[in-house]
C-alpha atoms as a PDB file:
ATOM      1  CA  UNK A   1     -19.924   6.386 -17.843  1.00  0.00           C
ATOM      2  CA  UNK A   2     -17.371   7.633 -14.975  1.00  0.00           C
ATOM      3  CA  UNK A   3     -13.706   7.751 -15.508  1.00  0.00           C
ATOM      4  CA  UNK A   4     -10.895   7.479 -12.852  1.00  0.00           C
ATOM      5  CA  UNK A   5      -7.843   8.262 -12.622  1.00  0.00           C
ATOM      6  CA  UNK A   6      -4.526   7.211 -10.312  1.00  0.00           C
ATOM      7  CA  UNK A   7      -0.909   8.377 -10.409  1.00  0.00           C
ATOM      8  CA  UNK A   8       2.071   6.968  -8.790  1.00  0.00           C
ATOM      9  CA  UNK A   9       4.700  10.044  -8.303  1.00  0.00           C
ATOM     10  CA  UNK A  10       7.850   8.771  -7.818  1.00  0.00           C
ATOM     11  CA  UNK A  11      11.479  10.366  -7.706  1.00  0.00           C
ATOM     12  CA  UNK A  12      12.365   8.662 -11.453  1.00  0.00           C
ATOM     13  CA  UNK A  13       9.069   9.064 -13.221  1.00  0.00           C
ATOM     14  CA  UNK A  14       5.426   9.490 -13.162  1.00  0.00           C
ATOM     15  CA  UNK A  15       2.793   6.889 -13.864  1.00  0.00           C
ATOM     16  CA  UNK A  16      -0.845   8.218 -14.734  1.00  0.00           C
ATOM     17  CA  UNK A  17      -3.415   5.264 -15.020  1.00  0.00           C
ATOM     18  CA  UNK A  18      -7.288   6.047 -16.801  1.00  0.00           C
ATOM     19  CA  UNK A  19      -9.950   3.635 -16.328  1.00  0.00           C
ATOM     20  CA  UNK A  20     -13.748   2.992 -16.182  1.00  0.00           C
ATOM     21  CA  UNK A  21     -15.810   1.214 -13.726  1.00  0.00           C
ATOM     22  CA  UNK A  22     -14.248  -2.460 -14.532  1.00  0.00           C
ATOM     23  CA  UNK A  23     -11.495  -1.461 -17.625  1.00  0.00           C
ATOM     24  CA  UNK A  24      -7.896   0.462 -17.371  1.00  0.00           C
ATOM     25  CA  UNK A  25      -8.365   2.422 -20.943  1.00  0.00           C
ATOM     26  CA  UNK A  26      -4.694   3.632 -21.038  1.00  0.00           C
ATOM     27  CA  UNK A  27      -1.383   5.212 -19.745  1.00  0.00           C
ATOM     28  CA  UNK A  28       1.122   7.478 -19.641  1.00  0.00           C
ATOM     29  CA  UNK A  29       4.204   7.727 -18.044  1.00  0.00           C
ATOM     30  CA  UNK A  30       6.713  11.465 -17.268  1.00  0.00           C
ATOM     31  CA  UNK A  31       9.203  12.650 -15.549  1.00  0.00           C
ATOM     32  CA  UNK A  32       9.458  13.018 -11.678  1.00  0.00           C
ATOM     33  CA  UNK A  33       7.299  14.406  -9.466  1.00  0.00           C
ATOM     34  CA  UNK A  34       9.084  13.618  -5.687  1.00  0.00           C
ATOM     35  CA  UNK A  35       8.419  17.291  -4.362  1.00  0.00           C
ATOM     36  CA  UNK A  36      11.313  16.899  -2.230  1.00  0.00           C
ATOM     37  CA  UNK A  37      13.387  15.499  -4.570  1.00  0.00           C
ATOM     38  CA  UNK A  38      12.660  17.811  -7.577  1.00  0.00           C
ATOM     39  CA  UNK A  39      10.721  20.850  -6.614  1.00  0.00           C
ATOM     40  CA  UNK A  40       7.209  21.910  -7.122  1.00  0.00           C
ATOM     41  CA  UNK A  41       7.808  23.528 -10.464  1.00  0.00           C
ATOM     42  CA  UNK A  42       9.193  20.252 -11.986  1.00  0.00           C
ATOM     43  CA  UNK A  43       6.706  18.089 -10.226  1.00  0.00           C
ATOM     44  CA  UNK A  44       3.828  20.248 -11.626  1.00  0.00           C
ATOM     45  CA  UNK A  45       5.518  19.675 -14.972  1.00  0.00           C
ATOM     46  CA  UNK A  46       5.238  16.062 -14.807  1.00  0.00           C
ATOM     47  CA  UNK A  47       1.992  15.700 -13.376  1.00  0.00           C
ATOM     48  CA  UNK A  48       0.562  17.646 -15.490  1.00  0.00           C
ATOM     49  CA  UNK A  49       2.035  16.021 -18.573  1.00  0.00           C
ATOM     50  CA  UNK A  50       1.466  12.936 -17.253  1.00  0.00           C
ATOM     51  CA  UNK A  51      -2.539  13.750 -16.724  1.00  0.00           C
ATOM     52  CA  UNK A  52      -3.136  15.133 -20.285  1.00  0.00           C
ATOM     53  CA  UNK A  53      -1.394  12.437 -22.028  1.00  0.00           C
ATOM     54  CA  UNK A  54      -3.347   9.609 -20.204  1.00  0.00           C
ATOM     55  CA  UNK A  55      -6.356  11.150 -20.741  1.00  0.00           C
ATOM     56  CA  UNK A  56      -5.549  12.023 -24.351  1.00  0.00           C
ATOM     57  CA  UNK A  57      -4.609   8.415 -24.813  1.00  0.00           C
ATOM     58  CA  UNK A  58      -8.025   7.348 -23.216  1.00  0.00           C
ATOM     59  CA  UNK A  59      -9.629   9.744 -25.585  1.00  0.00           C
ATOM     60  CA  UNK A  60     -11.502  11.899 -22.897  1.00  0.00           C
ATOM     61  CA  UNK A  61     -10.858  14.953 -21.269  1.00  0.00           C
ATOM     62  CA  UNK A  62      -9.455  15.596 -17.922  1.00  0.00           C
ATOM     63  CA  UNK A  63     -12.596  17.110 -16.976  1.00  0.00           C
ATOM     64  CA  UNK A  64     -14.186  14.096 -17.690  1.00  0.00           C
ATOM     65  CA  UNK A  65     -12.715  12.425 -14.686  1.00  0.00           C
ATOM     66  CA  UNK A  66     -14.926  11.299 -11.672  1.00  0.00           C
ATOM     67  CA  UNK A  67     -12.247  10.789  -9.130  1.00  0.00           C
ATOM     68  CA  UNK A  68      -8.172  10.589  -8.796  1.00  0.00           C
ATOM     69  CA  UNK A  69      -5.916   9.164  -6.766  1.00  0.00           C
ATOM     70  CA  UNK A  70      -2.389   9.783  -6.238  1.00  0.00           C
ATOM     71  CA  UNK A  71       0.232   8.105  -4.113  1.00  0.00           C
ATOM     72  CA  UNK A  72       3.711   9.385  -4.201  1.00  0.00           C
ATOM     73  CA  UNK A  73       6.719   9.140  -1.955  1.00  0.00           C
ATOM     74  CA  UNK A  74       6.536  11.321   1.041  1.00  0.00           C
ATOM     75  CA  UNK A  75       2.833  12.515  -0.283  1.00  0.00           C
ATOM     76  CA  UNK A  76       1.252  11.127   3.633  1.00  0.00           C
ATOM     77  CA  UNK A  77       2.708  14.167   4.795  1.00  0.00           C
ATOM     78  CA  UNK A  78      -0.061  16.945   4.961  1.00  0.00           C
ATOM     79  CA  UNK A  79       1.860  19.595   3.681  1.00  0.00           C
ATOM     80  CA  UNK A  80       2.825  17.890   0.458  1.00  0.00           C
ATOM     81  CA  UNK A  81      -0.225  16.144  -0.195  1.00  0.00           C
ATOM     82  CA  UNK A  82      -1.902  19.587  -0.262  1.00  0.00           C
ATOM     83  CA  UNK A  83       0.694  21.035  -2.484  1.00  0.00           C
ATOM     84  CA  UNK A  84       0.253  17.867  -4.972  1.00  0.00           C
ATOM     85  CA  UNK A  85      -3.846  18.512  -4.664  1.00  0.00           C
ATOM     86  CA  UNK A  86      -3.276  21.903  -5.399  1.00  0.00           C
ATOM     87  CA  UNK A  87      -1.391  21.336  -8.677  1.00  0.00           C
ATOM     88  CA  UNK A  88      -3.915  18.249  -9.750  1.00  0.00           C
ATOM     89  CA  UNK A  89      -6.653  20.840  -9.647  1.00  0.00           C
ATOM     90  CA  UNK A  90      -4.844  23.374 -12.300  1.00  0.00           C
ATOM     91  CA  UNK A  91      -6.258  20.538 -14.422  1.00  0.00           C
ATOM     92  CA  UNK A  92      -8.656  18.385 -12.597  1.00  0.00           C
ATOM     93  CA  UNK A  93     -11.969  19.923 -11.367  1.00  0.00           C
ATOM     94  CA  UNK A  94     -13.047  16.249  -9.692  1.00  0.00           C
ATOM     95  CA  UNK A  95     -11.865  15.025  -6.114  1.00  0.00           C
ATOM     96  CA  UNK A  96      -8.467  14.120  -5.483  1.00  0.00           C
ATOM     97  CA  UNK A  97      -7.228  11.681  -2.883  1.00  0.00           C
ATOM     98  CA  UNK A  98      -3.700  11.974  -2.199  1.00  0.00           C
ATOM     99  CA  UNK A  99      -1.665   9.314  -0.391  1.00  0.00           C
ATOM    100  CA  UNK A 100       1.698   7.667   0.667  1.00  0.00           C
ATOM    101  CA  UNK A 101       3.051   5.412  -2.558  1.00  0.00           C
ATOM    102  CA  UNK A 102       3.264   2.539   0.854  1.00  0.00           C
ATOM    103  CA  UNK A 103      -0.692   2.843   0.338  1.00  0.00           C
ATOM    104  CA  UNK A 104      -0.969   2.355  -3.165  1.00  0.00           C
ATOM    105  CA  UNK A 105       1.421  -0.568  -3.817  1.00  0.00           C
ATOM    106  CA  UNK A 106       0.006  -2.354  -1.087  1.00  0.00           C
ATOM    107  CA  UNK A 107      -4.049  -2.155  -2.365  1.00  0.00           C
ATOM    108  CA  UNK A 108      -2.256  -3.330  -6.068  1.00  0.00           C
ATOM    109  CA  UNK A 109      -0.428  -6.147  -4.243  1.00  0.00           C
ATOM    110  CA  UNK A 110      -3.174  -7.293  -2.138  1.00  0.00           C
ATOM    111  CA  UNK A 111      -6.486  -5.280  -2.388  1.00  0.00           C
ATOM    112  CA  UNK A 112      -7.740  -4.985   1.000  1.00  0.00           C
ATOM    113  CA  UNK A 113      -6.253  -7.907   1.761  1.00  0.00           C
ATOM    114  CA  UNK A 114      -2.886  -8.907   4.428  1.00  0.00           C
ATOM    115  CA  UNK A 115       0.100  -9.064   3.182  1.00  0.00           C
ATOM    116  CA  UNK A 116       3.808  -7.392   2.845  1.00  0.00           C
ATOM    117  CA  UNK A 117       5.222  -4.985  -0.088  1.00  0.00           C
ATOM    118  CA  UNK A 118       8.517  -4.149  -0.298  1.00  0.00           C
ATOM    119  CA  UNK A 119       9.630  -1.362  -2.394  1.00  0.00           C
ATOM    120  CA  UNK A 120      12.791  -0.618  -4.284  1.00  0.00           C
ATOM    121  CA  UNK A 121      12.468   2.056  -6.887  1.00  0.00           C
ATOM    122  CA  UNK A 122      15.002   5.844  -6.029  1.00  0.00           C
ATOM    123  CA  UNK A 123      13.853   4.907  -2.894  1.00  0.00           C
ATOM    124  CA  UNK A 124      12.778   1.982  -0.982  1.00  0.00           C
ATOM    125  CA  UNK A 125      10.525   0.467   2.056  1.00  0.00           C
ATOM    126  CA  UNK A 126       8.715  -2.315   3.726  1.00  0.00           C
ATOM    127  CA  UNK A 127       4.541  -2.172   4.437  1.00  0.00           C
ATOM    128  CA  UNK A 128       2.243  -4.479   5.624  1.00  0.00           C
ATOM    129  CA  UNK A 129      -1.061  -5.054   6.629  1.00  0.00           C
ATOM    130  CA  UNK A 130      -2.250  -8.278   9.028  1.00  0.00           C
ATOM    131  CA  UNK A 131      -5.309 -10.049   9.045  1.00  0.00           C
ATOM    132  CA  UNK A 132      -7.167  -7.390  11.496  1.00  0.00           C
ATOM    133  CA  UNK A 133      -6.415  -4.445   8.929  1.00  0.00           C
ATOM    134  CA  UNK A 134      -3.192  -3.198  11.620  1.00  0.00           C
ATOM    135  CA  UNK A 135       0.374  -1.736   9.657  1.00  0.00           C
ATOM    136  CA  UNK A 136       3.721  -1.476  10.096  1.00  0.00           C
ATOM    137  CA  UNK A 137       6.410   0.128   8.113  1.00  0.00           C
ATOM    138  CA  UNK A 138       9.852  -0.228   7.947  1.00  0.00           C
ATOM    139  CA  UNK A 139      12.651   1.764   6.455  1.00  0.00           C
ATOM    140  CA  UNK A 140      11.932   4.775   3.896  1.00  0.00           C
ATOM    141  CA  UNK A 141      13.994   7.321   6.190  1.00  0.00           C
ATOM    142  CA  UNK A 142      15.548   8.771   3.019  1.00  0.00           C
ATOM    143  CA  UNK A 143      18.291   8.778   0.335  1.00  0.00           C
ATOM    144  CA  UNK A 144      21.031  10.585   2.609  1.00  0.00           C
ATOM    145  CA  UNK A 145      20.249   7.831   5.840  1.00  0.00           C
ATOM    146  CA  UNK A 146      18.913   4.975   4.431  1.00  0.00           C
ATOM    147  CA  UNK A 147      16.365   3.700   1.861  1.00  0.00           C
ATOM    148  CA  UNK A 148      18.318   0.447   1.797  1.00  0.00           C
ATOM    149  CA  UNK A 149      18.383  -1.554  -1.581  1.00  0.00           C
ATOM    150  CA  UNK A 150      17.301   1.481  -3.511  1.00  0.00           C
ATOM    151  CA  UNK A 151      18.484   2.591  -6.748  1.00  0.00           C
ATOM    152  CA  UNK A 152      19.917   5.269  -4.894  1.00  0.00           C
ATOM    153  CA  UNK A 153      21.823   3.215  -2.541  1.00  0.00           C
ATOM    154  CA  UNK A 154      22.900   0.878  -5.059  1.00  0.00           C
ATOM    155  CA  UNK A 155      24.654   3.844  -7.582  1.00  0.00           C
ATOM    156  CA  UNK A 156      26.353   4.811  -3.963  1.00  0.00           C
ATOM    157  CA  UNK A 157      27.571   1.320  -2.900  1.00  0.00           C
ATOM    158  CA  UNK A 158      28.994   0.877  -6.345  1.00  0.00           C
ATOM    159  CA  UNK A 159      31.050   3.992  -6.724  1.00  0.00           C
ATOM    160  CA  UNK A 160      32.335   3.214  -2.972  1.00  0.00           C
ATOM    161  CA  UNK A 161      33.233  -0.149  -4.747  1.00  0.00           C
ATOM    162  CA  UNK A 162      34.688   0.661  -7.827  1.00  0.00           C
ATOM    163  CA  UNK A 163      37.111   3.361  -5.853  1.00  0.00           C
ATOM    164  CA  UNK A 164      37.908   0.906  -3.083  1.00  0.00           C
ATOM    165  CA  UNK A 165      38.821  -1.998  -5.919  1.00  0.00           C
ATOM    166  CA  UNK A 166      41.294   1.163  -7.352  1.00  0.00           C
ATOM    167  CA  UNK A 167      42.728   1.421  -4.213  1.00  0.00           C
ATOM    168  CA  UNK A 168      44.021  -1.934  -4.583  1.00  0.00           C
ATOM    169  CA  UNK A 169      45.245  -2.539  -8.075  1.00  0.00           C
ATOM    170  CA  UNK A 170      47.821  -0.260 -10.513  1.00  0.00           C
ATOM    171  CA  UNK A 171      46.607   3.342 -11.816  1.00  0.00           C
ATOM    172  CA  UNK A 172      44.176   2.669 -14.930  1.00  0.00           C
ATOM    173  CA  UNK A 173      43.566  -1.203 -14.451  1.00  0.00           C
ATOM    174  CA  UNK A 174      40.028  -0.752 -13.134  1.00  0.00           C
ATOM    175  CA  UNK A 175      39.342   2.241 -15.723  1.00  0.00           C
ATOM    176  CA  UNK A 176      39.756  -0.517 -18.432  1.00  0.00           C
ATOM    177  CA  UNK A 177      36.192  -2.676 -17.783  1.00  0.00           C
ATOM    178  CA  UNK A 178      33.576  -1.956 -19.303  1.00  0.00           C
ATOM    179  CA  UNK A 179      31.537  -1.550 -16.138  1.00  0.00           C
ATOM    180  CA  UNK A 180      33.451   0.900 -15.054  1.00  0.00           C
ATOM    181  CA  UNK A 181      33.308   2.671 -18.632  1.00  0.00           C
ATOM    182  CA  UNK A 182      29.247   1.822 -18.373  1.00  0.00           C
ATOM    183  CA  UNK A 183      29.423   3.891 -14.691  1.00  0.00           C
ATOM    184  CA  UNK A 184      31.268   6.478 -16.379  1.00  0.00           C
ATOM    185  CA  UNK A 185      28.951   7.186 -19.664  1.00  0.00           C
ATOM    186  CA  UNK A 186      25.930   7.244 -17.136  1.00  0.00           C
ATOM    187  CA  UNK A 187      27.734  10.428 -15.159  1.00  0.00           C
ATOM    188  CA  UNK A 188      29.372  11.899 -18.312  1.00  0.00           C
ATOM    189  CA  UNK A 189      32.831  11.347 -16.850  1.00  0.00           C
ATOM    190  CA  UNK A 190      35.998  10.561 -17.967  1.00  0.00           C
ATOM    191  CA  UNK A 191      38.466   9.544 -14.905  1.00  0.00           C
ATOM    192  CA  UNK A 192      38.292   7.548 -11.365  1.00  0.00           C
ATOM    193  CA  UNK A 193      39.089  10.825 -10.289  1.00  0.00           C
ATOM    194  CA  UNK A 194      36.380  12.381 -12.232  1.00  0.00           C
ATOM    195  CA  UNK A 195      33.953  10.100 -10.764  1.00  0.00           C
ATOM    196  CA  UNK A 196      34.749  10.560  -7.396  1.00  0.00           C
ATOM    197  CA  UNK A 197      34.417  13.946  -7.465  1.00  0.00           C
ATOM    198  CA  UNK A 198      30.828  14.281  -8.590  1.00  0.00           C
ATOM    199  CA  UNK A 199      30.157  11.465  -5.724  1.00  0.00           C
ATOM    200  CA  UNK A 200      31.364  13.942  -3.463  1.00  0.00           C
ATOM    201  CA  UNK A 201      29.655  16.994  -5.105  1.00  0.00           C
ATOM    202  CA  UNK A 202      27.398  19.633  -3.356  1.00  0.00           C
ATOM    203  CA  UNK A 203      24.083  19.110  -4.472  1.00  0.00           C
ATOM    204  CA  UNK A 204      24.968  15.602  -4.465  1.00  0.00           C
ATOM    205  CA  UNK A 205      24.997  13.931  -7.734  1.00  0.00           C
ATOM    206  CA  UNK A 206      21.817  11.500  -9.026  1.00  0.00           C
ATOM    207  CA  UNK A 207      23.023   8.097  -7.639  1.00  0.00           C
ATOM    208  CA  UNK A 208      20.342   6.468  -8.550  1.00  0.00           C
ATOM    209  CA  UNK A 209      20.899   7.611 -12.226  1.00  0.00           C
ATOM    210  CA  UNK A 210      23.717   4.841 -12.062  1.00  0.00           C
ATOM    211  CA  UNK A 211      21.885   1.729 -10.838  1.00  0.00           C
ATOM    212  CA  UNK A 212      21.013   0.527 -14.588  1.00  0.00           C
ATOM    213  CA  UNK A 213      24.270   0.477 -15.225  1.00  0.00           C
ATOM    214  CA  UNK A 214      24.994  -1.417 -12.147  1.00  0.00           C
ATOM    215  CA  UNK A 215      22.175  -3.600 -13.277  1.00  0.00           C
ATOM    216  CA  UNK A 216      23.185  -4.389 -16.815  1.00  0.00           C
ATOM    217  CA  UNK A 217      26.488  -5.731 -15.550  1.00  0.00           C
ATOM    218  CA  UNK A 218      27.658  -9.313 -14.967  1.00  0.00           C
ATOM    219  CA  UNK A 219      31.127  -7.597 -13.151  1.00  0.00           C
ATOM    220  CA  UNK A 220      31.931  -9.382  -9.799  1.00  0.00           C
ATOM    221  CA  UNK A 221      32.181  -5.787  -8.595  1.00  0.00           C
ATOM    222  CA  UNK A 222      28.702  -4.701  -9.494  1.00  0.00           C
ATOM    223  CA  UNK A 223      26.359  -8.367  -8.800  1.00  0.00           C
ATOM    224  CA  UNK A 224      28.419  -8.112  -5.441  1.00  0.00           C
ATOM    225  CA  UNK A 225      26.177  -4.948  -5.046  1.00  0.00           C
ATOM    226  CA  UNK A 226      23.076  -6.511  -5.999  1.00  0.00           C
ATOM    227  CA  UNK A 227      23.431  -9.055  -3.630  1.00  0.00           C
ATOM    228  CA  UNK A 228      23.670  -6.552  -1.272  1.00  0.00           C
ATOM    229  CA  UNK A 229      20.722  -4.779  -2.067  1.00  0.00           C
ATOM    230  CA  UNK A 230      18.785  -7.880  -2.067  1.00  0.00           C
ATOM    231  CA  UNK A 231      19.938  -8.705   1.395  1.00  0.00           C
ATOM    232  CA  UNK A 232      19.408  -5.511   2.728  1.00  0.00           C
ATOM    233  CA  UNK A 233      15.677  -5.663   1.072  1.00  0.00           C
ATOM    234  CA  UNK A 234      15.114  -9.149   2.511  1.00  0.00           C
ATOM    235  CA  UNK A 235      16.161  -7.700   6.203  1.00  0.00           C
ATOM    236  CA  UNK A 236      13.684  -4.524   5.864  1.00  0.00           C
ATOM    237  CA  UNK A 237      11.075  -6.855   4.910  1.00  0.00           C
ATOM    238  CA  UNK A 238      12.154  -9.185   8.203  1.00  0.00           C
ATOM    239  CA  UNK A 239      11.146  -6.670  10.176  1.00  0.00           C
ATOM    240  CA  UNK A 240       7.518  -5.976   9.114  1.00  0.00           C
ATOM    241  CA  UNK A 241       6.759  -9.800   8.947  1.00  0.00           C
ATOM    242  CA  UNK A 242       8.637 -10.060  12.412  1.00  0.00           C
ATOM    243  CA  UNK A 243       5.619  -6.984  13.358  1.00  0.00           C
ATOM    244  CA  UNK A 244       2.888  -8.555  11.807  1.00  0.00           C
ATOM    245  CA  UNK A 245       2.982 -11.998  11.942  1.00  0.00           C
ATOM    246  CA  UNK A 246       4.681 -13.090  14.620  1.00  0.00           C
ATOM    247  CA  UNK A 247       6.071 -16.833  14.598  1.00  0.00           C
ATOM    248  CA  UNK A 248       4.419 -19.643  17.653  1.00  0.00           C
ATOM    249  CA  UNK A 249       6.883 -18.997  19.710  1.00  0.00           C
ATOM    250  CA  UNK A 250       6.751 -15.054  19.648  1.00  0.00           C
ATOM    251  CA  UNK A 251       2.484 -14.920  19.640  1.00  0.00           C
ATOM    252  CA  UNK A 252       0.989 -13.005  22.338  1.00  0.00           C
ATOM    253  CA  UNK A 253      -1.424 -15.552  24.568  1.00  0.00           C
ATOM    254  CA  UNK A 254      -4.172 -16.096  22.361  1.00  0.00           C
ATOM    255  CA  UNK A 255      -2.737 -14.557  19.142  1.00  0.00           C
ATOM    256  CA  UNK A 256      -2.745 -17.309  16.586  1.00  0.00           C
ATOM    257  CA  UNK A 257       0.829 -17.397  13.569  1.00  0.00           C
ATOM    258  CA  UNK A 258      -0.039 -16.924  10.270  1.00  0.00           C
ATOM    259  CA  UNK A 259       0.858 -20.142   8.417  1.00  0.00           C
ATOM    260  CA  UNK A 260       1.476 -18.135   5.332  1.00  0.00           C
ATOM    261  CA  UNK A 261       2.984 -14.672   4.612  1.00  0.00           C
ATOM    262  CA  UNK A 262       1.999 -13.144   1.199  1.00  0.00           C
ATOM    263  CA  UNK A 263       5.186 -10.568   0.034  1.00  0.00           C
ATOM    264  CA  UNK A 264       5.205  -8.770  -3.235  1.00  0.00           C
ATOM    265  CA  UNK A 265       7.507  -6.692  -4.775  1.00  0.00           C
ATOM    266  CA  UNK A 266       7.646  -3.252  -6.537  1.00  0.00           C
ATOM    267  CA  UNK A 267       9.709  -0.837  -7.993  1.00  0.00           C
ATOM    268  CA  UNK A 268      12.238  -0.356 -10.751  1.00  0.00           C
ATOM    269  CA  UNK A 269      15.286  -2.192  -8.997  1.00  0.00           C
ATOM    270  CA  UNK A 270      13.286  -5.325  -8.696  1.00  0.00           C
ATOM    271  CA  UNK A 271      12.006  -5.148 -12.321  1.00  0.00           C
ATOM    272  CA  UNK A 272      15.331  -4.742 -13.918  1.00  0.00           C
ATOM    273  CA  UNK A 273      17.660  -6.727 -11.509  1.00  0.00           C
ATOM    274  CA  UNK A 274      17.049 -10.657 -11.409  1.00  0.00           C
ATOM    275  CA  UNK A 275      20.032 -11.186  -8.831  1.00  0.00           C
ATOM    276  CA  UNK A 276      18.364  -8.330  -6.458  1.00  0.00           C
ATOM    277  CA  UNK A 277      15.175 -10.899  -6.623  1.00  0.00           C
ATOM    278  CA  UNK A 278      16.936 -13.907  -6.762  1.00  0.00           C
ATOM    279  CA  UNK A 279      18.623 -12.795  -3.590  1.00  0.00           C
ATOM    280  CA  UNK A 280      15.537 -11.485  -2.048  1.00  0.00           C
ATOM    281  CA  UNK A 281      13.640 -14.262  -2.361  1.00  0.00           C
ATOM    282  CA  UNK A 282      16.471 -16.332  -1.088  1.00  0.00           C
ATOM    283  CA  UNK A 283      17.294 -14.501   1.829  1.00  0.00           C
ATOM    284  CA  UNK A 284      13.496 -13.870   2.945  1.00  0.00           C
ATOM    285  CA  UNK A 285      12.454 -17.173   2.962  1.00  0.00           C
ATOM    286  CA  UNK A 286      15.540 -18.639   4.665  1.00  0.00           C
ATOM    287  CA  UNK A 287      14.437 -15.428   7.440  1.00  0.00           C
ATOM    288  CA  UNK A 288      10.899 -16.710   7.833  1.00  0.00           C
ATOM    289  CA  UNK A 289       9.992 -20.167   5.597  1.00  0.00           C
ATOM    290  CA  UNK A 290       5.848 -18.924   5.928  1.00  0.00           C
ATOM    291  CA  UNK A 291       6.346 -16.701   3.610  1.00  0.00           C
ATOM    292  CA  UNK A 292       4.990 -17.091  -0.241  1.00  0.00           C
ATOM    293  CA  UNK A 293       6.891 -14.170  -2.351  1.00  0.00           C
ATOM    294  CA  UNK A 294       4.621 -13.812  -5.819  1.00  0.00           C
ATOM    295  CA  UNK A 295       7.006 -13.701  -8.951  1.00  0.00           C
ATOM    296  CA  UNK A 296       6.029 -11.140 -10.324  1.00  0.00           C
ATOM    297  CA  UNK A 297       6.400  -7.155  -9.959  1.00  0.00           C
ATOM    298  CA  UNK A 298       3.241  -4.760  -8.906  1.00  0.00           C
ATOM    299  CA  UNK A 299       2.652  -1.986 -10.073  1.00  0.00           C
ATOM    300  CA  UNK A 300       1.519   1.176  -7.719  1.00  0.00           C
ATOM    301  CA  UNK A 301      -0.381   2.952 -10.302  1.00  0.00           C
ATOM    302  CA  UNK A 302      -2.821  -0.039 -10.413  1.00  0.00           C
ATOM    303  CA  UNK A 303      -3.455   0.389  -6.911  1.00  0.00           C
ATOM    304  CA  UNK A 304      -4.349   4.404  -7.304  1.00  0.00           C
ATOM    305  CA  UNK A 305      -6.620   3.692  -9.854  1.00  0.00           C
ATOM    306  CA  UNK A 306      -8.547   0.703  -7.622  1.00  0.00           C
ATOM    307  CA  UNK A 307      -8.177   3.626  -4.686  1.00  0.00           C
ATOM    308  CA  UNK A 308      -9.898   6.100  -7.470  1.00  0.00           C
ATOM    309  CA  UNK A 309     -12.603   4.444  -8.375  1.00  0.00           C
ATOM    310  CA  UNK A 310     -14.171   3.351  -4.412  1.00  0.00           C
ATOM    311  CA  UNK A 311     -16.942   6.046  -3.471  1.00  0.00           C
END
């Protein structure tokens, strides 16, 4: 019996999926393996562990495995997705596909089917495919520009806030809630002062390292940032619809409007933060009505294992 194999490499952790022809036998999940983000060493690290413990879990070896697929952030470019085939084959003497992590969440959200993912995990983006197999992305350009929504973006939005709410208020009133503290214990500092000098540090700090504490909260100051995020998610996704599936009145002569838009969501922001979805749903179908969001949050890795297993 054949045995596949898909990964989803991300900048927080790595997901390694094992499966046979109809079955996913088991999982594993590691630490990062973003190239850019992390370095090869570390990525080669994760993927690695990632691999063996999968397969381990599955009770085969990774020798045993027919095909893999991986999609990661950033891995469409050529010159990573040869670096991450390179370091699969240490291990794995079987083809390896590598793709964009836009690839693989959309194939678990939709098969082969149309439809829109949006993203928000360190990083985030929207994807879609229409009816006639055409794409479009939008946003994905990157912590230090955009990647809107992210957890990245939301760790930076809410240091911005919690110094511009000091700004306004007595020394050491805003130290004293325990959001603040929560913000704190996730850097490992002690001060306002403290904090907004490892915002400003060079490497710049893990912002995204933040965003479950951000999360967690039911402070004014930190669901303010959620509904951001889930704004700014709803508006990325706006776009690709807007692409795709253009409404009567925008359809090219002879084009006909979709009369309903599947959207789906992944990535850890989504899964942990019901005001980012409540928001996002909210927003996206006041944007465009046609569009049916499903509840619930995809997983990637399901999609590279699907990829891994087609001839």
């Amino acid at each position: 019996m054949p045995y596949y194999l898909g990964i989803d490499g991300g900048g927080t952790k790595t997901t390694c999926a094992v499966g046979d022809d109809t079955r996913l036998l088991a999982t594993a999940t590691a630490g990062p393996s973003n190239i850019v983000r992390v370095g090869e060493a570390r990525a080669r690290e994760s993927l690695h562990q990632s691999v063996r413990q999968a397969c381990a879990a599955a009770g085969i070896a990774p020798a045993e495995i027919a095909r893999t697929c991986v999609g990661g952030a950033g891995a469409g470019r050529p010159e990573l997705a040869e670096i991450v085939r390179r370091i699969l084959a240490e291990i794995l003497p079987t083809p390896i596909e590598v793709v964009g992590d836009m690839q693989t969440a959309l194939e678990a959200a939709f098969d082969s089917g149309p439809g829109v993912i949006v993203n928000s995990g360190t990083g985030s983006f929207a994807y879609g495919r229409d009816r006639h197999g055409h794409t479009a992305r939008a946003g994905g350009w990157g912590f230090a520009i955009g990647d809107e929504g992210s957890a990245h973006w939301i760790g930076r939005a809410a240091v911005n806030a919690v110094l511009r709410e000091s700004d306004r208020f007595p020394a050491g009133t805003v130290e004293k809630s325990a959001y603040v503290g929560a913000l704190f214990k996730a850097w490992g500092v002690a001060s306002l002062a403290d904090l907004a000098r490892a915002a400003n540090s060079i490497p710049p700090p893990d912002f995204a390292q933040l965003s479950s504490a951000v999360a967690a909260s039911n402070d004014p100051l930190a669901q303010q940032v959620l509904s951001s995020a889930g704004s700014e998610l709803a508006q990325v996704a706006a776009v690709v619809i807007g692409r795709l599936f253009p409404s009567e009145e925008n359809a090219k002569p002879g084009e006909v409007s979709a009369t309903v838009i599947p959207v789906a969501m992944t990535g850890g922001v989504f899964r942990h933060s019901a005001r980012v979805r409540e928001v996002f749903y909210n927003e996206l179908r006041q944007l465009d009505p046609r569009v049916e969001i499903n509840p619930d949050v995809v997983d990637p890795v399901e999609g590279a294992l699907r990829m891994a297993r087609r001839p």
